[in-house]
Protein backbone atom coordinates (compact mmCIF):
# COMPACT_ATOMS: atom_id res chain seq x y z
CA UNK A 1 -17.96 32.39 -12.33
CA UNK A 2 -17.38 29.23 -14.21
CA UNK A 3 -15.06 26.05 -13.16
CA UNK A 4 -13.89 23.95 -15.65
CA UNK A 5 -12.65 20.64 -14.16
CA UNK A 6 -9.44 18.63 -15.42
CA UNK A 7 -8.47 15.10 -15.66
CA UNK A 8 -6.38 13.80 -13.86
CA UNK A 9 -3.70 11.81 -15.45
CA UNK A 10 -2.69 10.30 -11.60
CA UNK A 11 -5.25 9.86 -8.64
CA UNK A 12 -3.14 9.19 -5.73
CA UNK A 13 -6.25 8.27 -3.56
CA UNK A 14 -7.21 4.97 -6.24
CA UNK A 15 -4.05 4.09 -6.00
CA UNK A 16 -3.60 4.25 -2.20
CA UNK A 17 -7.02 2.19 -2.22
CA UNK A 18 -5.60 -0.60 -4.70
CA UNK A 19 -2.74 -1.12 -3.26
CA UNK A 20 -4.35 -1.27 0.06
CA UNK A 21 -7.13 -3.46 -0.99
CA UNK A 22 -4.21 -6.02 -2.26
CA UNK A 23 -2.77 -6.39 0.53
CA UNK A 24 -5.80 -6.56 2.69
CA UNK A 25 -6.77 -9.08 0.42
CA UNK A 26 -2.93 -11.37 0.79
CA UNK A 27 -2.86 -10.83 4.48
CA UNK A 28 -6.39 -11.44 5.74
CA UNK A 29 -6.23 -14.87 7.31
CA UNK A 30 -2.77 -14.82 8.76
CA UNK A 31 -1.87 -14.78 12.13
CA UNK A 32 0.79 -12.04 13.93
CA UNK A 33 3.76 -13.92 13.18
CA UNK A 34 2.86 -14.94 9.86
CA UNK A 35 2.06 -10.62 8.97
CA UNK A 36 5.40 -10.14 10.47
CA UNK A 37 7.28 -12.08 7.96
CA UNK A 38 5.14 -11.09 5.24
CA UNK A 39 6.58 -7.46 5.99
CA UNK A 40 10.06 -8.38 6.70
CA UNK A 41 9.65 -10.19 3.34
CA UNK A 42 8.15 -7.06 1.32
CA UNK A 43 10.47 -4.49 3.28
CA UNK A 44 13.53 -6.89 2.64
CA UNK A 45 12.34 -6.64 -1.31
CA UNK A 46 12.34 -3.23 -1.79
CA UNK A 47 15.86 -2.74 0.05
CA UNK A 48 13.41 -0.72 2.71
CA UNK A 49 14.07 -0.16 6.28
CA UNK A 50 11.29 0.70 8.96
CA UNK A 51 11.37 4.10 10.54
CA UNK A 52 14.03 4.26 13.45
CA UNK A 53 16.10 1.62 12.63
């Protein structure tokens, strides 16, 4: 039986690792508070509220 692969025209899993990789990248030498208000900031630009609230 033969496979025959196709492209893919989206990876989900690059894109998961870029956009993780950029943020690793803003947010590695800040302290707690400081990664707090970075999310507050980036939640309160997308119009985005956190689970429960």
């Amino acid at each position: 039986m033969e496979t025959t692969k196709k492209e893919k025209q989206f990876d989900a899993v690059t894109m998961m690792r870029e956009i993780r990789d950029k943020i690793s990248s803003e947010t590695q030498h800040m302290t707690l508070d400081e990664l707090k208000a970075y999310i507050k900031q980036k939640l309160d630009e997308n119009k985005t509220k956190l689970i429960g609230q």
